[in-house]
Protein backbone atom coordinates (compact mmCIF):
# COMPACT_ATOMS: atom_id res chain seq x y z
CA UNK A 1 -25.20 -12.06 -12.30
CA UNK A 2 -26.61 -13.76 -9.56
CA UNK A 3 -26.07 -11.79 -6.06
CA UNK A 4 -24.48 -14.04 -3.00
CA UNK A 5 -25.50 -13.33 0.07
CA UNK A 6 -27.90 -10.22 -1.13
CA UNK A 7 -28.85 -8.88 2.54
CA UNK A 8 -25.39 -8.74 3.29
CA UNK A 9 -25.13 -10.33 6.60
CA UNK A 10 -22.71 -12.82 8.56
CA UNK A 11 -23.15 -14.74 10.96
CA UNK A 12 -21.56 -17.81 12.95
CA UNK A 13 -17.83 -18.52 13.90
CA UNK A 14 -16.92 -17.53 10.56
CA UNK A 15 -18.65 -14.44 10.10
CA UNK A 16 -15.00 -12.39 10.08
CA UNK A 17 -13.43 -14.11 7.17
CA UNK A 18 -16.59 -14.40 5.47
CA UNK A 19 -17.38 -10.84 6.00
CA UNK A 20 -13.75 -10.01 3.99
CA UNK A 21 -13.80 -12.99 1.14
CA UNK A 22 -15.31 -11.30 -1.54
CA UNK A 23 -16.90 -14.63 -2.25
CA UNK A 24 -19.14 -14.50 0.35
CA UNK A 25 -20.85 -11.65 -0.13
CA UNK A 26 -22.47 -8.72 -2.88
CA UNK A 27 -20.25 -7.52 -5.57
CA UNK A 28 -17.99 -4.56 -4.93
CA UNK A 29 -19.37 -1.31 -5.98
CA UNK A 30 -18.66 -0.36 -9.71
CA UNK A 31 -19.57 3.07 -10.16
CA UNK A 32 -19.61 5.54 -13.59
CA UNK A 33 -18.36 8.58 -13.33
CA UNK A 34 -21.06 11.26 -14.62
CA UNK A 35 -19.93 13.65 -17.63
CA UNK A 36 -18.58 16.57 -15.21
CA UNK A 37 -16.32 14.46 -14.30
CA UNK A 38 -15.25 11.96 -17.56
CA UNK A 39 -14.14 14.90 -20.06
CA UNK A 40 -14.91 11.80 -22.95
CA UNK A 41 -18.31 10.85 -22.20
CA UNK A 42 -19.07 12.98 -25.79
CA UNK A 43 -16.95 10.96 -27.56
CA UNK A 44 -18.60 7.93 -26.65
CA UNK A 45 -16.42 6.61 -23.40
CA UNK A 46 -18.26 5.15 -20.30
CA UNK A 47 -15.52 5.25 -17.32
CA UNK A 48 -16.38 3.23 -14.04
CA UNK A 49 -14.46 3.27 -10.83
CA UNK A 50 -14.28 0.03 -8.89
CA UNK A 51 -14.44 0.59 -5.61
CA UNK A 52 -11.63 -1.88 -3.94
CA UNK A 53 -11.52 1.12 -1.33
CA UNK A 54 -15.08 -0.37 -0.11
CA UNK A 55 -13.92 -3.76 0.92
CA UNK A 56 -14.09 -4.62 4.53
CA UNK A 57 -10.30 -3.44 5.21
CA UNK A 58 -11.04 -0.52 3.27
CA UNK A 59 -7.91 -1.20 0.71
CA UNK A 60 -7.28 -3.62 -2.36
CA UNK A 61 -4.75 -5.20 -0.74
CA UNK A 62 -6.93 -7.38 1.46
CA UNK A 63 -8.01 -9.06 -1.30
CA UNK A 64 -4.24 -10.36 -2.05
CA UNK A 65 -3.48 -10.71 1.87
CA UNK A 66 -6.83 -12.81 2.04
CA UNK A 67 -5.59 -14.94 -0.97
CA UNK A 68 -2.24 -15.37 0.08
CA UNK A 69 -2.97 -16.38 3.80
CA UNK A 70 -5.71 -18.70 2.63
CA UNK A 71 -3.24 -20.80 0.16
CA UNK A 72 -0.45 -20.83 2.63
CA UNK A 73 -2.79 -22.63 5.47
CA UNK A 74 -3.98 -25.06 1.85
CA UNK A 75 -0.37 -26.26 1.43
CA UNK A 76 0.74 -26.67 5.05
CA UNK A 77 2.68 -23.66 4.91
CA UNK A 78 0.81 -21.54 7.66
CA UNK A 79 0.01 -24.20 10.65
CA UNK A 80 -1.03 -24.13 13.87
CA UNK A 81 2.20 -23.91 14.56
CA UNK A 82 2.52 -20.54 13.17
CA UNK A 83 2.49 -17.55 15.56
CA UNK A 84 4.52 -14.95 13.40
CA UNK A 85 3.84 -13.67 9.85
CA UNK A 86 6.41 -11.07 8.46
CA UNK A 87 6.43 -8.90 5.58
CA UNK A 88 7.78 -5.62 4.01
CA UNK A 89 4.66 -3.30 3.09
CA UNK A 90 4.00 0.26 2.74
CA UNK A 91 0.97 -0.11 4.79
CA UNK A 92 -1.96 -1.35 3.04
CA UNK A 93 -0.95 -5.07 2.67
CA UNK A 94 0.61 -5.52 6.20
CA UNK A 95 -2.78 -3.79 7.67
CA UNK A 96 -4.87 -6.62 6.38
CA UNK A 97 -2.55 -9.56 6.85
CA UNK A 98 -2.76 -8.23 10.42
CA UNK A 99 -6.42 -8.27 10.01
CA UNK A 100 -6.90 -11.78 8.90
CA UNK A 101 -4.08 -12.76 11.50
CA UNK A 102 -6.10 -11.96 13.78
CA UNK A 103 -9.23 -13.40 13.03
CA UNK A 104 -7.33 -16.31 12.29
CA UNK A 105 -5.65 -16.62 15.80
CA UNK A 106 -2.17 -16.04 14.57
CA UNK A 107 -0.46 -14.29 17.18
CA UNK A 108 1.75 -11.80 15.74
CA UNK A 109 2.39 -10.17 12.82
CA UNK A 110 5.60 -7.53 12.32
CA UNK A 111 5.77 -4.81 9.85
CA UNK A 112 9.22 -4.00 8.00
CA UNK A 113 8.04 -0.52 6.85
CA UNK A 114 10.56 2.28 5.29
CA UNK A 115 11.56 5.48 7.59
CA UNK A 116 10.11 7.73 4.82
CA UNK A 117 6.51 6.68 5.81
CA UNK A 118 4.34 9.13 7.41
CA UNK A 119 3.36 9.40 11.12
CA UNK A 120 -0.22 9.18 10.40
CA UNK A 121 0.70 5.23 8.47
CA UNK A 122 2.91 4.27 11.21
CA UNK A 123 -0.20 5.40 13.74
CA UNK A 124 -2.04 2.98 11.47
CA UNK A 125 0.18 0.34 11.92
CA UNK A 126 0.36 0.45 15.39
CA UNK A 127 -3.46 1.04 15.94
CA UNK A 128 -3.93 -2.61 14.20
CA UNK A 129 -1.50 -4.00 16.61
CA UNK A 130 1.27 -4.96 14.38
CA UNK A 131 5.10 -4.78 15.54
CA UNK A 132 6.87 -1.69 13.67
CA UNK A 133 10.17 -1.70 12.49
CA UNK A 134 11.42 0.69 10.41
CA UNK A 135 14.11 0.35 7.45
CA UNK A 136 16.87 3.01 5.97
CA UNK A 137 17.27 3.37 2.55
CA UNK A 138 15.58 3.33 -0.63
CA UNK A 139 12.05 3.33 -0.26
CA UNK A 140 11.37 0.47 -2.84
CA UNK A 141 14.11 -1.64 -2.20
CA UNK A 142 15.00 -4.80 -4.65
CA UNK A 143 14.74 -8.54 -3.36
CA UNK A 144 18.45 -9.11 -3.20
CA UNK A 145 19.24 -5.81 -1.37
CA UNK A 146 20.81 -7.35 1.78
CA UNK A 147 20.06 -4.20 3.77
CA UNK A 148 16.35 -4.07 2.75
CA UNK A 149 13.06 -4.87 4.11
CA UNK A 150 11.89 -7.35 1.95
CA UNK A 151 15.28 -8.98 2.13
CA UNK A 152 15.53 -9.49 5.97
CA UNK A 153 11.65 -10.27 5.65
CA UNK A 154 12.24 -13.08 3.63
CA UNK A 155 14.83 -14.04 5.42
CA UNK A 156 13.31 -14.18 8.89
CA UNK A 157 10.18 -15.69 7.14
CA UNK A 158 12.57 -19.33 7.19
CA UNK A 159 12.82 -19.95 10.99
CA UNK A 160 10.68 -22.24 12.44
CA UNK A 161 7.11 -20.49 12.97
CA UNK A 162 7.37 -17.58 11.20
CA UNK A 163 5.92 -17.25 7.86
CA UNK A 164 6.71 -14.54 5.26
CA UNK A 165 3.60 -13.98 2.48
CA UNK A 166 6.02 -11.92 0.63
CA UNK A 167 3.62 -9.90 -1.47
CA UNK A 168 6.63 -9.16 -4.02
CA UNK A 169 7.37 -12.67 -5.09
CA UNK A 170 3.94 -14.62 -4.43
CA UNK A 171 1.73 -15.41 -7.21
CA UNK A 172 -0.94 -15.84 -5.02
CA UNK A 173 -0.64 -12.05 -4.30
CA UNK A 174 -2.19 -11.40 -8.10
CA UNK A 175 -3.81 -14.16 -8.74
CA UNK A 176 -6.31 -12.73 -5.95
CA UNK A 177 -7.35 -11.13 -8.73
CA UNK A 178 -7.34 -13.32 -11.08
CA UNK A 179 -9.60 -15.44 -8.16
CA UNK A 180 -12.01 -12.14 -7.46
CA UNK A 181 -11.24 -8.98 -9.26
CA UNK A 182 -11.23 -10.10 -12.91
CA UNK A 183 -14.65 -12.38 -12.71
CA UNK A 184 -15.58 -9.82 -10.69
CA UNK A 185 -15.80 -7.02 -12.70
CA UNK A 186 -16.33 -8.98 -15.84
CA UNK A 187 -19.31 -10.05 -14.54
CA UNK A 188 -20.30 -6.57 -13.70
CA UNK A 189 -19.38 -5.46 -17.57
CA UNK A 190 -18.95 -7.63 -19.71
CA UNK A 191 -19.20 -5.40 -22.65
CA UNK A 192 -15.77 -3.82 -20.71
CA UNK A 193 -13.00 -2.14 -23.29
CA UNK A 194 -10.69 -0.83 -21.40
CA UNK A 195 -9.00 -1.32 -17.94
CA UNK A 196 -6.60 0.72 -16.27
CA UNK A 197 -4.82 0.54 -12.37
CA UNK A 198 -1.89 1.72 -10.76
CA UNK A 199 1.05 -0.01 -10.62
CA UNK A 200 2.57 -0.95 -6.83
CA UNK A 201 3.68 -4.62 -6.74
CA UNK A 202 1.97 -5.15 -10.19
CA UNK A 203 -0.30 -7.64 -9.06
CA UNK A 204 -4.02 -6.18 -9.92
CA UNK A 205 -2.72 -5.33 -13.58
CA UNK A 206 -1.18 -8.48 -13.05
CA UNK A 207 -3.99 -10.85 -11.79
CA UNK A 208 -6.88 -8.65 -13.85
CA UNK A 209 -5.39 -7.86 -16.92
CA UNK A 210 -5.15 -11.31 -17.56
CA UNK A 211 -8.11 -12.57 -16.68
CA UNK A 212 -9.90 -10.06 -18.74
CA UNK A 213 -6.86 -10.41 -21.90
CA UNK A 214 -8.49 -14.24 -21.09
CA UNK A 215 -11.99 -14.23 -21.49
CA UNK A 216 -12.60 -10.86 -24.02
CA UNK A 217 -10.77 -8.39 -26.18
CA UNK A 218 -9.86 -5.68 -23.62
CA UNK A 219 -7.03 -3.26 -23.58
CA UNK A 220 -5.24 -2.91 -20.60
CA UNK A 221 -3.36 0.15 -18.88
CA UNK A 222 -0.96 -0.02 -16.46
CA UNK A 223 0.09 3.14 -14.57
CA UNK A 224 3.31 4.03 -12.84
CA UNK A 225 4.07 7.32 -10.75
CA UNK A 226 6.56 9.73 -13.22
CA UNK A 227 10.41 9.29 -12.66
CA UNK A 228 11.92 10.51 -9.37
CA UNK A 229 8.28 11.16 -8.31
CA UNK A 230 6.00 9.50 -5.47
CA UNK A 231 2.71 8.32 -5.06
CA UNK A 232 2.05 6.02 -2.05
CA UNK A 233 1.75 2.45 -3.53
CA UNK A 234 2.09 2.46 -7.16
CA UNK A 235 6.06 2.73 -8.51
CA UNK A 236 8.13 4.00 -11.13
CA UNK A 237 9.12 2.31 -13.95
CA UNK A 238 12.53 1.76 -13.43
CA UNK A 239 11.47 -0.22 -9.70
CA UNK A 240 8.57 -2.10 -11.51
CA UNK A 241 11.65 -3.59 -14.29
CA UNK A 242 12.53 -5.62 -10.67
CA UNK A 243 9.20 -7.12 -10.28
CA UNK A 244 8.89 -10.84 -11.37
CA UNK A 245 5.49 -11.28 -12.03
CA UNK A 246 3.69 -11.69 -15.58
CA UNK A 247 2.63 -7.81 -15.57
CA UNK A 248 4.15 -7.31 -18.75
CA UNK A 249 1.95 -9.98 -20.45
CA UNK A 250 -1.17 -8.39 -18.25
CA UNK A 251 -0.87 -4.76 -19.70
CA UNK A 252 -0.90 -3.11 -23.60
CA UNK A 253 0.82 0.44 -22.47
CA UNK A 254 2.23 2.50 -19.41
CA UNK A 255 1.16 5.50 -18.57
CA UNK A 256 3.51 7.86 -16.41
CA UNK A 257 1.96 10.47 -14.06
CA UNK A 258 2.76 12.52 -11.26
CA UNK A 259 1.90 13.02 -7.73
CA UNK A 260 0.49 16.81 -8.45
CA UNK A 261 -2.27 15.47 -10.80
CA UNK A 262 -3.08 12.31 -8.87
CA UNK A 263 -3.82 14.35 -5.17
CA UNK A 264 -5.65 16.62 -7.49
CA UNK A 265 -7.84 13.84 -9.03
CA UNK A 266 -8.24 12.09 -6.52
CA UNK A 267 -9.40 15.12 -4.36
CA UNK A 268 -12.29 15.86 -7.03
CA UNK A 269 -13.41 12.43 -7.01
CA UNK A 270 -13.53 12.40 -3.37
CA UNK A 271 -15.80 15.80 -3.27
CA UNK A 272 -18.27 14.32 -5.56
CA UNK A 273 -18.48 11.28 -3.04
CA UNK A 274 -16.17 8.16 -4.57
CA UNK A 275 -14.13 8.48 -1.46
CA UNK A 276 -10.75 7.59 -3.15
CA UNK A 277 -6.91 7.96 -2.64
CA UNK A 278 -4.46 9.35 -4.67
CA UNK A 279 -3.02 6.22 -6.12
CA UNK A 280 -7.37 5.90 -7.71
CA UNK A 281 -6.85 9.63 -9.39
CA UNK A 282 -3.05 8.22 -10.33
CA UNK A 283 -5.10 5.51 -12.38
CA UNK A 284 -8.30 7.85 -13.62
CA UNK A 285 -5.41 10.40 -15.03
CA UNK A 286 -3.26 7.98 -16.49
CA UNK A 287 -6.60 6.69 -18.74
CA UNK A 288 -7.14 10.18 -19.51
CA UNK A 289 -3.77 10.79 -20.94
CA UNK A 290 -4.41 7.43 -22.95
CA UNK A 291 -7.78 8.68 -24.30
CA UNK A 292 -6.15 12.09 -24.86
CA UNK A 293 -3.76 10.41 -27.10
CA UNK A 294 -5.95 8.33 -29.15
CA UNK A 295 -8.37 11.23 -29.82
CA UNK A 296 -5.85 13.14 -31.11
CA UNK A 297 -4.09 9.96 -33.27
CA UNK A 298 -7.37 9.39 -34.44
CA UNK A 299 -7.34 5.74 -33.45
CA UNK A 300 -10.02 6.01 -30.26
CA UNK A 301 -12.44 4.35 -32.45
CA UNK A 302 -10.32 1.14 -32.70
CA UNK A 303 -11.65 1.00 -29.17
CA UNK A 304 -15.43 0.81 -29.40
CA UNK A 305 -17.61 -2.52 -28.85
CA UNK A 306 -20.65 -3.01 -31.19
CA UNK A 307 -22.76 -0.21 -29.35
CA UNK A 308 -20.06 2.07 -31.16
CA UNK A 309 -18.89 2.99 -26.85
CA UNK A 310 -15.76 2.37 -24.52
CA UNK A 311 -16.82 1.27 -21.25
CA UNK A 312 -13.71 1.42 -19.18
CA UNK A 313 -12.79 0.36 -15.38
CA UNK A 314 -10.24 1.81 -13.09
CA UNK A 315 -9.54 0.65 -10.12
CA UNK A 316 -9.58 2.49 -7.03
CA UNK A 317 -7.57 0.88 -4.24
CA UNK A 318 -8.44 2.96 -1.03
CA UNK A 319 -9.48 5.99 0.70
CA UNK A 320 -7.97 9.30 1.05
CA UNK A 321 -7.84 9.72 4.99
CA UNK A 322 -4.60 8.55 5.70
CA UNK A 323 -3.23 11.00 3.29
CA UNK A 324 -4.41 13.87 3.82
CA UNK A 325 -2.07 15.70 5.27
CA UNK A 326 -0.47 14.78 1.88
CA UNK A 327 -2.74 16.37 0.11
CA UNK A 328 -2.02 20.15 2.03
CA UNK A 329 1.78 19.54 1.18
CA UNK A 330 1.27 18.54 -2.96
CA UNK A 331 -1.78 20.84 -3.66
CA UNK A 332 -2.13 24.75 -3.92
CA UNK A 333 -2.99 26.74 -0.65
CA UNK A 334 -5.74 28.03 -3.88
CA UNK A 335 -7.11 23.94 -3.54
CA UNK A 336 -8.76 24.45 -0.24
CA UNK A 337 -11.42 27.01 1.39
CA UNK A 338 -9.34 29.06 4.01
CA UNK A 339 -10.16 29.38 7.31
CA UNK A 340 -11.94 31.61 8.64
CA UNK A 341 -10.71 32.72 12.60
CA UNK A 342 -7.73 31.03 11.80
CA UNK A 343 -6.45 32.54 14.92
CA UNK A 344 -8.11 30.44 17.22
CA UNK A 345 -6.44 27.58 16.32
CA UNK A 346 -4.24 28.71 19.31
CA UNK A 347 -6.66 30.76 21.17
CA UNK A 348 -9.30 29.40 23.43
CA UNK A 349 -8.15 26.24 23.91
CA UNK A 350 -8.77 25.17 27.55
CA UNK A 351 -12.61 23.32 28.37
CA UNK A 352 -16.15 24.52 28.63
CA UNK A 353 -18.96 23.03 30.59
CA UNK A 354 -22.39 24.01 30.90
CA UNK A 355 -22.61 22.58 34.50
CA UNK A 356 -19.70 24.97 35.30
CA UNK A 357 -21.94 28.39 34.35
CA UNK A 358 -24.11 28.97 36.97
CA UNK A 359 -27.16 31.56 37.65
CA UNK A 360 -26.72 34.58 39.44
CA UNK A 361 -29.23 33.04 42.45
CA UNK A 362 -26.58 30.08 42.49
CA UNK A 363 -23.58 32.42 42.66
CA UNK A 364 -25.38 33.74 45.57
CA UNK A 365 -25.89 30.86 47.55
CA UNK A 366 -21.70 30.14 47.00
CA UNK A 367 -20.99 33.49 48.41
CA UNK A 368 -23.44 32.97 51.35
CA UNK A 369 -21.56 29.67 51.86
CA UNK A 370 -23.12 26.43 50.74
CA UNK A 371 -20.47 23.89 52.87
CA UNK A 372 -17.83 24.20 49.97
CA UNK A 373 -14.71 24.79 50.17
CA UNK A 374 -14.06 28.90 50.61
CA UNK A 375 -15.20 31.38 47.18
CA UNK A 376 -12.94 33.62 46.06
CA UNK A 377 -14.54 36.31 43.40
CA UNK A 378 -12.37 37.18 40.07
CA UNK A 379 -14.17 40.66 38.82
CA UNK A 380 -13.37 41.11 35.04
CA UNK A 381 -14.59 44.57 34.78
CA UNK A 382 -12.44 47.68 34.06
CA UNK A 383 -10.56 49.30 37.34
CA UNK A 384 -12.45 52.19 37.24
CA UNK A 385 -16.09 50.31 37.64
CA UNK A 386 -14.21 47.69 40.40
CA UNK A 387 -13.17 51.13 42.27
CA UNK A 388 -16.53 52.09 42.03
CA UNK A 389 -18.50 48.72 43.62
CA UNK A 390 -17.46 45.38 43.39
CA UNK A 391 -18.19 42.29 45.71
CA UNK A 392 -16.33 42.18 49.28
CA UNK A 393 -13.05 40.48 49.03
CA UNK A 394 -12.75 40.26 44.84
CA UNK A 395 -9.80 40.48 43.14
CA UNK A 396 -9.81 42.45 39.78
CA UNK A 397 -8.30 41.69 36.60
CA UNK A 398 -8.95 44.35 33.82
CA UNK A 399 -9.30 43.23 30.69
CA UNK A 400 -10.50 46.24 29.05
CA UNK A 401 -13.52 44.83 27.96
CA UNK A 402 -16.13 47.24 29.29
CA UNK A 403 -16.67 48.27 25.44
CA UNK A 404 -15.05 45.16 23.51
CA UNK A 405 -17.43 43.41 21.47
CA UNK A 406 -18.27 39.78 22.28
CA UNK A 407 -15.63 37.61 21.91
CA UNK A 408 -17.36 34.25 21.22
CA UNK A 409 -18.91 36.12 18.14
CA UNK A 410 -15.50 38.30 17.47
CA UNK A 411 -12.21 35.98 16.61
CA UNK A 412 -9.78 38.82 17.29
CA UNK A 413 -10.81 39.92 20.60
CA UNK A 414 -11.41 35.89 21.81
CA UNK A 415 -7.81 35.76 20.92
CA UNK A 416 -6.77 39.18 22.38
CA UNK A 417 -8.67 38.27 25.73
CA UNK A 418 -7.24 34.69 25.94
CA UNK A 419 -3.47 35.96 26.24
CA UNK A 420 -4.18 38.51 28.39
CA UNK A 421 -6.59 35.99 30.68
CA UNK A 422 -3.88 32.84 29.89
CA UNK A 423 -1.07 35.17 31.20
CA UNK A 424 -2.28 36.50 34.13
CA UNK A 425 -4.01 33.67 35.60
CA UNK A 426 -1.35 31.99 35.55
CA UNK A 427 0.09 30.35 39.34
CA UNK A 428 3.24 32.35 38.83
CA UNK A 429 1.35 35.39 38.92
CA UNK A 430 2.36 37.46 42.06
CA UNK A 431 -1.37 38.58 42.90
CA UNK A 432 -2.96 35.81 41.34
CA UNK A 433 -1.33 32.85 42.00
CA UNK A 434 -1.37 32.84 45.69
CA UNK A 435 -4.81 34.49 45.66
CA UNK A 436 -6.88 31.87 43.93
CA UNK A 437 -5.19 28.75 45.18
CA UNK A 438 -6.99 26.38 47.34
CA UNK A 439 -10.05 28.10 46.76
CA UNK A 440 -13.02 27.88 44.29
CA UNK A 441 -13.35 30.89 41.89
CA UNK A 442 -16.45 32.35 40.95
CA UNK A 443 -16.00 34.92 37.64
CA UNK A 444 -17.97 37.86 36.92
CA UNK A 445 -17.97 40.86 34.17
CA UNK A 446 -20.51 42.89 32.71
CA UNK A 447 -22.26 40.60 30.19
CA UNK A 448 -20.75 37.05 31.39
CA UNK A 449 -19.10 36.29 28.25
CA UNK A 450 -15.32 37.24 29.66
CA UNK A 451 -16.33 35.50 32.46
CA UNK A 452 -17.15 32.50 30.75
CA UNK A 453 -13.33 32.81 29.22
CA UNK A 454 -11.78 33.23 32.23
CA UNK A 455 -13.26 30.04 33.88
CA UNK A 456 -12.25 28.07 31.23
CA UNK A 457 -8.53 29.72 31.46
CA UNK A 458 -8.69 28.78 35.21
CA UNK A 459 -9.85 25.50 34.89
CA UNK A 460 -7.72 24.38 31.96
CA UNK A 461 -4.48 26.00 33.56
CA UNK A 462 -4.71 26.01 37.41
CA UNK A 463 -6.64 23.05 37.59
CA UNK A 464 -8.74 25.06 39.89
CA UNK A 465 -12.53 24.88 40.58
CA UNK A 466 -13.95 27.90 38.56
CA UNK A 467 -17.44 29.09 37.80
CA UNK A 468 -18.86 31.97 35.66
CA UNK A 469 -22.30 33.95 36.27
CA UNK A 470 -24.33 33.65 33.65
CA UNK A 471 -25.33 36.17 31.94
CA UNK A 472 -23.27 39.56 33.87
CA UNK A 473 -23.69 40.84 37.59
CA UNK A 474 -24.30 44.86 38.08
CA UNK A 475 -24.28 46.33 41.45
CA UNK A 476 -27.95 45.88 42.61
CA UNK A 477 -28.74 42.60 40.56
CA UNK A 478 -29.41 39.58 42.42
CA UNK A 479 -26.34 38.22 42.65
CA UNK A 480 -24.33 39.24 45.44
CA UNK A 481 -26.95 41.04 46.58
CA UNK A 482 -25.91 43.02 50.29
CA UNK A 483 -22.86 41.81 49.81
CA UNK A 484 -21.24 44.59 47.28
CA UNK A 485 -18.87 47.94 48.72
């Protein structure tokens, strides 16, 4: 297969579209999965994720928003008249027709998205600069639903201007990959057996399935999320029957699987470095279950090309990022590695600077005066020691930490230190408040870690300007020298 465009560079006024038409540049990855992770390879099955998450928009859906954009401005329908594109999407879709919108000079481009979404997709959405509006009711809806997304997309898509791709009714949606995907990955394998995706709109089985079906002897396997289940992007069964496109023709079986074992696929994949969402581990399951059956029917032989093998391709149609705060809510606390001083999550939150820790010869020259504005020093150490000698003027604030380990290498007592410091530092303190306002603090204790602490606390609360002493101050050090009672 010869490579276009091998160094992978683009240049001139077209570099942006060139840089997403698959066309235009090297193949998309196609990766096999090593043994420890395809539980046939001993049975004679080669399994290879394409990597449609590695496009340009990150997502498999540019390649059908690309397609259908392109065709629309071929037959007049997209002008330069056009300064609105519409359409009902999950995410993925709408993302990249905002994309190539706007590398195309269309204006605007508004998303119909359901209310179910998460914040982190609707943060996507708005980061890309598309106009959000959210939708009621089912999640999937059907065409003719008047109170639906794709409905009122459609719908709006016929005034004057406004163009709806309409990734649910558009050939041009799969025959994207009937354009790129399918050549694609034949051309990549052509001894290919098997191929298996996920099943959203239906339009990579769709577009794919038969290209391959077309030009060799492969079996195809479409899979749908398990009834009443969810999986962002592919569908149920019972929604796909409402999709109008030739997927039927496209695929030789279903395969039904739930959310639990695609997160949990798809999170192994993506720890062994194919950096894939769940709707990818959706697919690699669902050709597992397949497999499982025909080893155990006895017919996985029927399968194998003349090398006596069944190379197989799933697709993989984006990353995990923007789920994974999914993945915390469908997997197993016993998934993840816990973490360890999980009680700073709320401790120790305020800022650090290096430039605000300053040597005890520095904290000198502040006492002295230096032209600032008037010093005010917070001593840290216990009562007893402050009764004993501390700096004219300083207030004290025992912490008990005279014999506390040290905090920055101690969770418990950073967090113990931080309420007490947090609290009491505080401009609503009686002592406190009135005593450190208008006036730059300077911190001290009796190894400079507290001190550190409380700066930050002062800074990050009061707003004030704080600075530690590096490293602790004892009566008869150099800082504050003469100047201690």
């Amino acid at each position: 297969m010869d490579t276009v465009n091998p160094m992978n560079v683009f240049s001139g006024e077209s570099s942006l579209l060139d840089f997403h038409n698959p066309e235009k540049g090297p193949p998309i990855p196609l990766v096999e999965l090593p043994q420890k992770l395809n539980s046939f390879r001993k049975d004679g099955v080669r399994i290879y994720a394409k990597l449609m998450s590695h496009v340009p928009a990150a997502n498999i859906k540019s390649l059908p928003a690309l397609n259908m954009i392109l065709r629309a401005q071929e037959t007049g329908e997209i002008t330069d008249e056009t300064h609105t594109l519409v359409e009902y999407s999950s995410g993925s879709t709408i993302t990249s027709i905002g994309i190539v919108a706007n590398i195309l000079g269309i204006p605007k481009v508004k998303a119909y998205v359901t209310n179910k979404t998460t914040e982190v997709k609707l943060q996507l959405l708005r980061f890309f600069g598309l106009d959000v509006t959210l939708f009621g009711g089912p999640v999937h809806p059907i065409h003719s639903d008047t109170n639906g997304g794709i409905f009122v997309a459609a719908e709006e898509g016929k005034q004057p201007g406004v163009v709806n791709p309409d990734q649910y009714f558009n050939r041009e949606n799969y025959e994207a990959h009937v354009r790129w995907t399918g050549p694609q990955t034949f051309a990549q394998l052509p001894e290919i057996k098997v191929f298996v995706a996920s099943m959203g709109t239906a339009g990579t089985i769709t577009g794919t399935g038969l290209y391959l079906k077309k030009v060799s002897s492969v079996f195809s396997i479409g899979v749908a999320t398990a009834p009443e289940d969810r999986v962002p992007g592919p569908r149920s069964l019972n929604v796909l029957r409402d999709i109008e496109f030739p997927w039927k023709d496209a695929h030789d079986v279903v395969e039904e699987v739930g959310s639990f074992e695609a997160y949990e696929k798809s999170m192994e994949l993506s720890r062994h470095g194919l950096l894939v969402g769940p709707s990818s581990g959706l697919a690699l399951v669902g050709l597992f279950n397949f497999l499982a059956k025909r080893k155990e029917s006895g017919t996985l032989d029927e399968l194998r090309n003349a090398n006596g093998e069944i190379p197989c391709v799933f697709i993989c149609c984006d990353q995990p990022f923007q789920y994974i705060g999914d993945y915390f809510k469908k997997l197993s606390p016993s998934h993840f590695c816990p973490v360890t001083n999980a009680e700073l999550f709320t401790s120790d939150f305020y800022p650090y600077n290096m430039d605000w820790e300053v040597t005890p010869e520095q904290g000198q020259r502040m006492l002295k005066g230096d032209g600032g504005p008037p010093v005010c020093v917070l001593d840290l150490r216990d009562a007893k020691d402050f009764a004993a000698s501390h700096i004219n003027g300083a207030l004290n604030v025992d912490v008990g930490c005279r014999d506390l380990p040290n905090p920055y290498k101690h969770a418990p007592t950073l967090a113990q230190l931080f309420g007490l410091l947090d609290a009491r530092l505080s401009e609503a303190d009686p002592t406190l408040g009135p005593g450190l306002r208008g006036r730059r603090v300077l911190t001290m204790c009796y190894n400079g870690n507290v001190a550190r602490l409380a700066m930050s606390v002062i800074r990050g609360k009061r707003g004030l300007e704080s600075y530690c002493v590096q490293g602790g101050c004892e009566e008869g050090g150099v800082f504050g020298a003469g100047l201690w009672e």
